[in-house]
N, C-alpha and C. Protein backbone atom coordinates (compact mmCIF):
# COMPACT_ATOMS: atom_id res chain seq x y z
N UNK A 1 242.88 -134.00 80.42
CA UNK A 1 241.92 -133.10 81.01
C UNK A 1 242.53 -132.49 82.26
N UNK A 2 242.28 -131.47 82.33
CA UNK A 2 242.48 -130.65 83.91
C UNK A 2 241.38 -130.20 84.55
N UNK A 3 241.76 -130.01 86.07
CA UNK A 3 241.11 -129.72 87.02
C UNK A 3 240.20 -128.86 86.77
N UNK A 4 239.20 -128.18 87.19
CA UNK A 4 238.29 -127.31 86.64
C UNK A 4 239.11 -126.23 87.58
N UNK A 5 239.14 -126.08 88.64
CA UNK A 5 240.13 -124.83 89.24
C UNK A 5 241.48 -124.40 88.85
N UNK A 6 241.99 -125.62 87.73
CA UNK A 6 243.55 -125.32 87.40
C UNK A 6 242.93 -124.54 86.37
N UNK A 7 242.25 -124.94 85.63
CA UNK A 7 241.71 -124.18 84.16
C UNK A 7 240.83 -123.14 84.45
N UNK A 8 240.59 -122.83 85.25
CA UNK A 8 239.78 -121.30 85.90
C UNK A 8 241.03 -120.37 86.00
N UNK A 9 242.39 -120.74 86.50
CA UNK A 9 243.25 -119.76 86.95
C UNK A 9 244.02 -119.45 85.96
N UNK A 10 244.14 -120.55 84.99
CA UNK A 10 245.30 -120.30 83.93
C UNK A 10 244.08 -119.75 82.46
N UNK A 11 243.04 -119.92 82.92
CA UNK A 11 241.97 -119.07 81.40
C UNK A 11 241.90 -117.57 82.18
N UNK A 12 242.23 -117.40 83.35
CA UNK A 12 242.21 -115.75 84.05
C UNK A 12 243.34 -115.48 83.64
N UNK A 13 244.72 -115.70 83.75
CA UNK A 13 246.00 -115.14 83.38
C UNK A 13 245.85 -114.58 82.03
N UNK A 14 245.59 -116.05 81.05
CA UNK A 14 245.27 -115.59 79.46
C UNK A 14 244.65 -114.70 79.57
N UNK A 15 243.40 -114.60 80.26
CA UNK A 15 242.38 -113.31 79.43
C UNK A 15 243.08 -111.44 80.28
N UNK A 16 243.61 -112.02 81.20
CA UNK A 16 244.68 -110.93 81.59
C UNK A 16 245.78 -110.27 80.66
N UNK A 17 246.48 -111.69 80.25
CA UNK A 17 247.34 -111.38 79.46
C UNK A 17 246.60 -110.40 77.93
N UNK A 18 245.27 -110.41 77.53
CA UNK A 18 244.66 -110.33 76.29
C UNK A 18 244.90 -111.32 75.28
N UNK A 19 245.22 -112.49 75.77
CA UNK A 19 244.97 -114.07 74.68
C UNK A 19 244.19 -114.69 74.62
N UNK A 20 242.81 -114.62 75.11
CA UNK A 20 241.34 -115.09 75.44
C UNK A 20 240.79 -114.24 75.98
N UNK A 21 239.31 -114.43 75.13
CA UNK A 21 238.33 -113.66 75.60
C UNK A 21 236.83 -114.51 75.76
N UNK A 22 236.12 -113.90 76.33
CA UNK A 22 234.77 -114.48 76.50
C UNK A 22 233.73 -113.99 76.02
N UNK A 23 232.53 -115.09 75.95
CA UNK A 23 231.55 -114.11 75.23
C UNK A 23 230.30 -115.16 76.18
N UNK A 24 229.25 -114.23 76.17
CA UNK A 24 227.89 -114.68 77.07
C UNK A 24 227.34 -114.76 76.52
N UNK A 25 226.51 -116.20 76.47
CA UNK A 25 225.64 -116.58 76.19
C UNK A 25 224.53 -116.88 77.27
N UNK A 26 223.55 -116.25 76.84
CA UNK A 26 222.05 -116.14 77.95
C UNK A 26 221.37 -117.84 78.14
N UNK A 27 221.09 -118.43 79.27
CA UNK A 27 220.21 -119.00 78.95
C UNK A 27 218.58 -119.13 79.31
N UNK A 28 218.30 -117.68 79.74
CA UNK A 28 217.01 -117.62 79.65
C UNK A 28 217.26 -115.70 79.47
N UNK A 29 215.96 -115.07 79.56
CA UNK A 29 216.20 -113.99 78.78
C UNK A 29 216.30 -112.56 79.78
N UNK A 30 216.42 -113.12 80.83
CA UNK A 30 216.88 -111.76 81.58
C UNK A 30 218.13 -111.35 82.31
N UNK A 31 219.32 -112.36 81.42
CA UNK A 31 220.94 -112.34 81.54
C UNK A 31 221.30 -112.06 82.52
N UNK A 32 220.80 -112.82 83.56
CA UNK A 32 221.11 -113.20 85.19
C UNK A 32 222.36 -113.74 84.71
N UNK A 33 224.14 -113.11 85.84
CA UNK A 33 224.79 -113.89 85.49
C UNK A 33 225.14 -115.53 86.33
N UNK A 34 224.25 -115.66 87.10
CA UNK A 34 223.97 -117.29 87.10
C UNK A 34 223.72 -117.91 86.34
N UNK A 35 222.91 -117.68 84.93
CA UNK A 35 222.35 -118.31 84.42
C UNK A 35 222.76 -117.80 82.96
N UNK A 36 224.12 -118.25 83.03
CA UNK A 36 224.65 -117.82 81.40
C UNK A 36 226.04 -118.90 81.10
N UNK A 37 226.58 -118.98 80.00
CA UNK A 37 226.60 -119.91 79.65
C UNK A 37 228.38 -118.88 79.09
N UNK A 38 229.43 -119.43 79.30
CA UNK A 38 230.05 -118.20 78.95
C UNK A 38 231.69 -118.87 78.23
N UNK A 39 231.56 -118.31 77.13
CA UNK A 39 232.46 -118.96 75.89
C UNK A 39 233.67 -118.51 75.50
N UNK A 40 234.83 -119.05 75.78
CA UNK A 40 236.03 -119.07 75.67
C UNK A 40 236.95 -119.16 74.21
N UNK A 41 237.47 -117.95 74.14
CA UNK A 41 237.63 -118.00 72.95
C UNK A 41 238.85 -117.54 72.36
N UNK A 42 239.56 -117.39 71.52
CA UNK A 42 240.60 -116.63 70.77
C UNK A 42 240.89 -116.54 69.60
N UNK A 43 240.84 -114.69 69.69
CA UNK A 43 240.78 -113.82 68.62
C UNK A 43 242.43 -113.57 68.36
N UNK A 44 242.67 -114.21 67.40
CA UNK A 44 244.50 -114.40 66.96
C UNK A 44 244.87 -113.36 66.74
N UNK A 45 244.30 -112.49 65.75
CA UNK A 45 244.77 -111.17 65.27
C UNK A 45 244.77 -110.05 66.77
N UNK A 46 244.22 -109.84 67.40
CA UNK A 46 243.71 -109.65 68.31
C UNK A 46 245.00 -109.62 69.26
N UNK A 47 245.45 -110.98 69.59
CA UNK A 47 245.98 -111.50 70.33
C UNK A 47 247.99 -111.00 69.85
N UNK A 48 248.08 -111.03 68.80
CA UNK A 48 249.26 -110.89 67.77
C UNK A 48 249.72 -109.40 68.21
N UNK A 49 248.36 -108.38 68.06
CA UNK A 49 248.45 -107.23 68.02
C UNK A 49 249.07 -106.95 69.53
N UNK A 50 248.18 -107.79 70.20
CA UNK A 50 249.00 -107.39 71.59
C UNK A 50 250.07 -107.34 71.84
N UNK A 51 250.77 -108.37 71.50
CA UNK A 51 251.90 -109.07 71.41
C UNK A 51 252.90 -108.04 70.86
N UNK A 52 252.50 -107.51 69.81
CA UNK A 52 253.65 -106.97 69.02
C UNK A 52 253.30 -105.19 69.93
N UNK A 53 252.74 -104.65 70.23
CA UNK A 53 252.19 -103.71 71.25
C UNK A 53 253.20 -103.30 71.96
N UNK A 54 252.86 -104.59 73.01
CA UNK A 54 254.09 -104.44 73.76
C UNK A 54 255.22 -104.81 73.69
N UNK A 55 255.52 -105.24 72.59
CA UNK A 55 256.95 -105.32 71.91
C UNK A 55 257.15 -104.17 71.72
N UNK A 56 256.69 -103.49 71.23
CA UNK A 56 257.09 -101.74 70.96
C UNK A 56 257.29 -100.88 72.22
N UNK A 57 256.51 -101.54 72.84
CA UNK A 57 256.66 -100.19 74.34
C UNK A 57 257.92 -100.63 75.31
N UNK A 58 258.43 -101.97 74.97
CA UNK A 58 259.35 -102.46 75.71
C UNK A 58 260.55 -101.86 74.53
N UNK A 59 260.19 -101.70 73.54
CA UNK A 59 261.86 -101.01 72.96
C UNK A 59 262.04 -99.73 73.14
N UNK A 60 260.45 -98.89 73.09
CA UNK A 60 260.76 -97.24 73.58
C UNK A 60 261.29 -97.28 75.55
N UNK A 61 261.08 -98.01 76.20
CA UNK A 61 261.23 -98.59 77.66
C UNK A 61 262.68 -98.69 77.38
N UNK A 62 263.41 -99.19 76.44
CA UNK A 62 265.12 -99.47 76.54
C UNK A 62 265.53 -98.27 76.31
N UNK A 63 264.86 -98.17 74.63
CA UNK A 63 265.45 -96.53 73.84
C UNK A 63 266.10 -95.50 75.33
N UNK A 64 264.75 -95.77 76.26
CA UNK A 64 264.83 -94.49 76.94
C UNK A 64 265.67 -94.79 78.24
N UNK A 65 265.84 -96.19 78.38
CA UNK A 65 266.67 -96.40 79.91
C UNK A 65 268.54 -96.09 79.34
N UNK A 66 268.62 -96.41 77.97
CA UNK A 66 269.81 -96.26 77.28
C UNK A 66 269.93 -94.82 77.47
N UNK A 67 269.09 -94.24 76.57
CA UNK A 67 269.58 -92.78 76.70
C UNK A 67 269.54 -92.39 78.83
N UNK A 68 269.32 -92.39 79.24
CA UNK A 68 269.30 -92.22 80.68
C UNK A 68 270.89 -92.53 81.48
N UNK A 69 271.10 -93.45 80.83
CA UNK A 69 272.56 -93.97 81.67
C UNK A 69 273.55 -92.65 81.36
N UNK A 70 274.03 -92.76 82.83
CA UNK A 70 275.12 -91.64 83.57
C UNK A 70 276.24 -91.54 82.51
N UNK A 71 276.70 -92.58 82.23
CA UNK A 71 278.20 -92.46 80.79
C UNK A 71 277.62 -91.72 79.92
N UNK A 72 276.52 -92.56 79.50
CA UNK A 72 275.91 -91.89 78.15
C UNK A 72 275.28 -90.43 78.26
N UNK A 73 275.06 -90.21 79.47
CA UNK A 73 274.64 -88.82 79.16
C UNK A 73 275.73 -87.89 79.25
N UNK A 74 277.22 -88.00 80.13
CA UNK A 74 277.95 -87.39 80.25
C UNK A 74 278.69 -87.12 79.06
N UNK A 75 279.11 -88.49 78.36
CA UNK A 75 279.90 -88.12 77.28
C UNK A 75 279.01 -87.05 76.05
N UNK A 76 277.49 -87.70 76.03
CA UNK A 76 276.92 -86.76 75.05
C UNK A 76 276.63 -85.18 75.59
N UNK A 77 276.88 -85.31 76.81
CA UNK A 77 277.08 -83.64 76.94
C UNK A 77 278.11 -82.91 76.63
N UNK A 78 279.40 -83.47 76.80
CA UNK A 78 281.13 -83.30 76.54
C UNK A 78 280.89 -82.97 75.24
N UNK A 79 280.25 -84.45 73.88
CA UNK A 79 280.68 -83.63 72.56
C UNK A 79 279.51 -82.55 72.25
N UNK A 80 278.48 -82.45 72.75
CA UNK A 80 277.80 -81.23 72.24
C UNK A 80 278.68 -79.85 72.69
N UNK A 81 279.69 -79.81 73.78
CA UNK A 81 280.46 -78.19 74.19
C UNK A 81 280.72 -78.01 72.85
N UNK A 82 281.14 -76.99 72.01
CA UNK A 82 281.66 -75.92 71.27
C UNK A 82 283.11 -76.27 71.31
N UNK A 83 283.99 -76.53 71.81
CA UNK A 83 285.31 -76.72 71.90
C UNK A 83 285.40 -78.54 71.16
N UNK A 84 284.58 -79.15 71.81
CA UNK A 84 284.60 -80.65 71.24
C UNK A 84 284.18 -81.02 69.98
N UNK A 85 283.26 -80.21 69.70
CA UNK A 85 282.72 -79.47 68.22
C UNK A 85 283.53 -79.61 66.88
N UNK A 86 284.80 -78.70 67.77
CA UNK A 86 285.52 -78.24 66.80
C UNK A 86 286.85 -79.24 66.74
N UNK A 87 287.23 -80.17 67.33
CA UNK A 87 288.09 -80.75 67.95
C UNK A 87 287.71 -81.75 68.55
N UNK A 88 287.15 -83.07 67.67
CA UNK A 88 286.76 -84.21 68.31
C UNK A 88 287.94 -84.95 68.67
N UNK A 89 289.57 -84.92 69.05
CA UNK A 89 290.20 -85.10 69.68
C UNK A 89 290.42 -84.80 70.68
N UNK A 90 289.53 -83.96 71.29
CA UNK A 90 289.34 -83.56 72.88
C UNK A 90 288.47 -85.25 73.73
N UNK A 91 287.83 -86.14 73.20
CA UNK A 91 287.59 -86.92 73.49
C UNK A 91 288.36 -88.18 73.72
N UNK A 92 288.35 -88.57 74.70
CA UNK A 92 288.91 -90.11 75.08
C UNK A 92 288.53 -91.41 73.91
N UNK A 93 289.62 -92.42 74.05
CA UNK A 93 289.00 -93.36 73.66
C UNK A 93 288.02 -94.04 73.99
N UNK A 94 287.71 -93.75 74.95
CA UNK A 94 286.92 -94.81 76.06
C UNK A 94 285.22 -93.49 75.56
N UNK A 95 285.71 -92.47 76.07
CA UNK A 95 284.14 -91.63 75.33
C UNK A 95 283.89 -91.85 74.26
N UNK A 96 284.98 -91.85 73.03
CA UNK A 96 284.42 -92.39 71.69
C UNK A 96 283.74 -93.64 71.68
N UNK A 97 284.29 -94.69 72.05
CA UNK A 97 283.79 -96.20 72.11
C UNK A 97 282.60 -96.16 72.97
N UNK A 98 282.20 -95.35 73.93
CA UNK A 98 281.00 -94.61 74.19
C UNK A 98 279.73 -94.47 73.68
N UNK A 99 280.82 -93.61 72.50
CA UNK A 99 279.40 -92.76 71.83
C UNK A 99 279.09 -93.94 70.59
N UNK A 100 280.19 -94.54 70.31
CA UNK A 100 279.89 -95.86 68.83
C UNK A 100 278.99 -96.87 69.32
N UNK A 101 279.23 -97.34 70.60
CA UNK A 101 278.21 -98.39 71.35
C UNK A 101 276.81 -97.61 70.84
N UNK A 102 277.04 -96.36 71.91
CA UNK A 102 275.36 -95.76 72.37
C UNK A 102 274.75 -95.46 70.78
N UNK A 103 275.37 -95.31 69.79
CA UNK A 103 274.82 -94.87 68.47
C UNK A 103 274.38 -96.56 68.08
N UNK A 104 275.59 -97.28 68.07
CA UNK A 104 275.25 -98.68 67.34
C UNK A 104 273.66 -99.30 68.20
N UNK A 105 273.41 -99.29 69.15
CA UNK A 105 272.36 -99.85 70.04
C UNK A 105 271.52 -99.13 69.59
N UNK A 106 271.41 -97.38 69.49
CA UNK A 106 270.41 -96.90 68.93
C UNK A 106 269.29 -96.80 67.75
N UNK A 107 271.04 -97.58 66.96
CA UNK A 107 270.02 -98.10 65.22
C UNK A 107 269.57 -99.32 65.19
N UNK A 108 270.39 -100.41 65.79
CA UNK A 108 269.57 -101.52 66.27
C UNK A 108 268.11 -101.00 66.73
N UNK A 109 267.74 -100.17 67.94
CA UNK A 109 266.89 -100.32 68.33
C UNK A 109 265.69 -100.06 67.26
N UNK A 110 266.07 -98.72 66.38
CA UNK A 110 265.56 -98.35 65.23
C UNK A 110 264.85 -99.54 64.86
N UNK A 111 265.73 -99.93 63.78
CA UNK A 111 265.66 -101.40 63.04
C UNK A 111 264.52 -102.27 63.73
N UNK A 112 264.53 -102.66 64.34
CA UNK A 112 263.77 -103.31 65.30
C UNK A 112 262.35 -102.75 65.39
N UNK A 113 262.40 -101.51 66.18
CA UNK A 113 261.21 -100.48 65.92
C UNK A 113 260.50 -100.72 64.44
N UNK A 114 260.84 -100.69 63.52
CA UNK A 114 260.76 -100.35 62.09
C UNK A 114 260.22 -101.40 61.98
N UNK A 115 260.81 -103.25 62.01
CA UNK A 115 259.92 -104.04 61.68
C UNK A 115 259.29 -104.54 62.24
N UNK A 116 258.99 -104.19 63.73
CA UNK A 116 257.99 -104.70 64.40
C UNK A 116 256.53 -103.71 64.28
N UNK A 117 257.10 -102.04 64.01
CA UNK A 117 255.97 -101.28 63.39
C UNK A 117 255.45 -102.13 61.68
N UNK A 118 256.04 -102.24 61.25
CA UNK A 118 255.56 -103.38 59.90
C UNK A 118 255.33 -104.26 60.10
N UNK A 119 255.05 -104.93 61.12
CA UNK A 119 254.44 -106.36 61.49
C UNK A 119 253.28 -106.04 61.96
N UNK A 120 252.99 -105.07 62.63
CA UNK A 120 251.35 -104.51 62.87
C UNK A 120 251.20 -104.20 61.83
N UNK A 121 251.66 -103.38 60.89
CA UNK A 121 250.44 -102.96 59.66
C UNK A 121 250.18 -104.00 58.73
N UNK A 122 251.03 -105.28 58.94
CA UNK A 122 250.75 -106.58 58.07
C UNK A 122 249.67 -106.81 58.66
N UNK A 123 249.49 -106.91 60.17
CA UNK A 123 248.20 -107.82 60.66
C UNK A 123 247.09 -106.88 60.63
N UNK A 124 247.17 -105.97 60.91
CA UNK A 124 246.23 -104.79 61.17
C UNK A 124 245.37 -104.53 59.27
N UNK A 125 246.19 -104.36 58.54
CA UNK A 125 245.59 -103.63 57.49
C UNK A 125 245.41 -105.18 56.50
N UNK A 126 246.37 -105.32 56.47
CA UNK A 126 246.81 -107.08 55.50
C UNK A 126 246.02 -107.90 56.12
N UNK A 127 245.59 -108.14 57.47
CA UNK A 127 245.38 -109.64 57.86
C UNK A 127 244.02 -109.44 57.43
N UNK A 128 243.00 -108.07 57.38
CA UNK A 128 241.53 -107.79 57.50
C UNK A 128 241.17 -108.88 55.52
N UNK A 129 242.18 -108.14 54.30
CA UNK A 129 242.07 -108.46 53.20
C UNK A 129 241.68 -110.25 53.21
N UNK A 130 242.47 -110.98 53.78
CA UNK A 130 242.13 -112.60 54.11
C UNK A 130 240.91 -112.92 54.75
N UNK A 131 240.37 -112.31 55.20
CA UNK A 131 238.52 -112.22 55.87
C UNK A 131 237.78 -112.06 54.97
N UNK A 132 238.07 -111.38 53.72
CA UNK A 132 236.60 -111.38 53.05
C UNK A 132 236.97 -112.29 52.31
N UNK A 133 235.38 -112.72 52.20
CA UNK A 133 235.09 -113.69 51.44
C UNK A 133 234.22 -113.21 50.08
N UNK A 134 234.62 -114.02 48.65
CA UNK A 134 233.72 -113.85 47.84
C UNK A 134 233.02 -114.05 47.60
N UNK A 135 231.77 -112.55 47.43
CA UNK A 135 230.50 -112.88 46.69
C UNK A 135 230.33 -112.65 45.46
């Protein structure tokens, strides 16, 4: 068992985080909140979705700090000129190995993107089918 103030601060983080939620229960009928009764709970799917949420916003958050970096933007300005175009031996080794990193990280990130977007539509559309029940 824990403290009743340790478990007040760490059921606020959770329900911060969106991993618990609460629900009120009245105990007389004019839902004074002194006088309510208030129920701790977790909604998994709920909770999953979050989870994978911000899993996504933290890979568009890289996608975009990657594309941002000073190398990477310089060299991808170099091969878009017209002269580099035509003559991708105008590039360094060091810009090529550049641009193979910044491409290889990019399909990773893809990849990633891709099945963590398919891990929401498992829970989202798929998880609802396991709820009904037959009548």
């Amino acid at each position: 068992m824990m403290v009743a103030k340790d478990v007040r601060s760490f059921l606020t983080a959770l329900s911060t985080d969106g991993i618990v939620s609460t629900a009120e229960v009245p105990k007389t009928a004019d839902r004074n909140p002194t006088r309510m009764f208030y129920l701790w709970y977790v909604d998994v799917e709920r909770g999953v979705l979050h989870v994978l949420y911000k899993t996504l916003y933290n890979i568009s958050a890289r996608r975009q700090a990657e594309r941002e970096d000073p190398m990477v933007v310089a060299v991808l300005e170099k091969r878009e000129r017209s002269d580099v175009k035509e003559d991708e031996g105008l590039l360094s080794v060091m810009e090529k190995d550049t641009i193979r990193l910044w491409e290889d990280t990019e399909e990773r990130l893809g990849v990633l993107e891709g099945r963590i977007q398919e891990c929401v539509f498992i829970v989202r559309e798929l998880g609802k089918v396991g709820g009904i029940s037959d009548e």
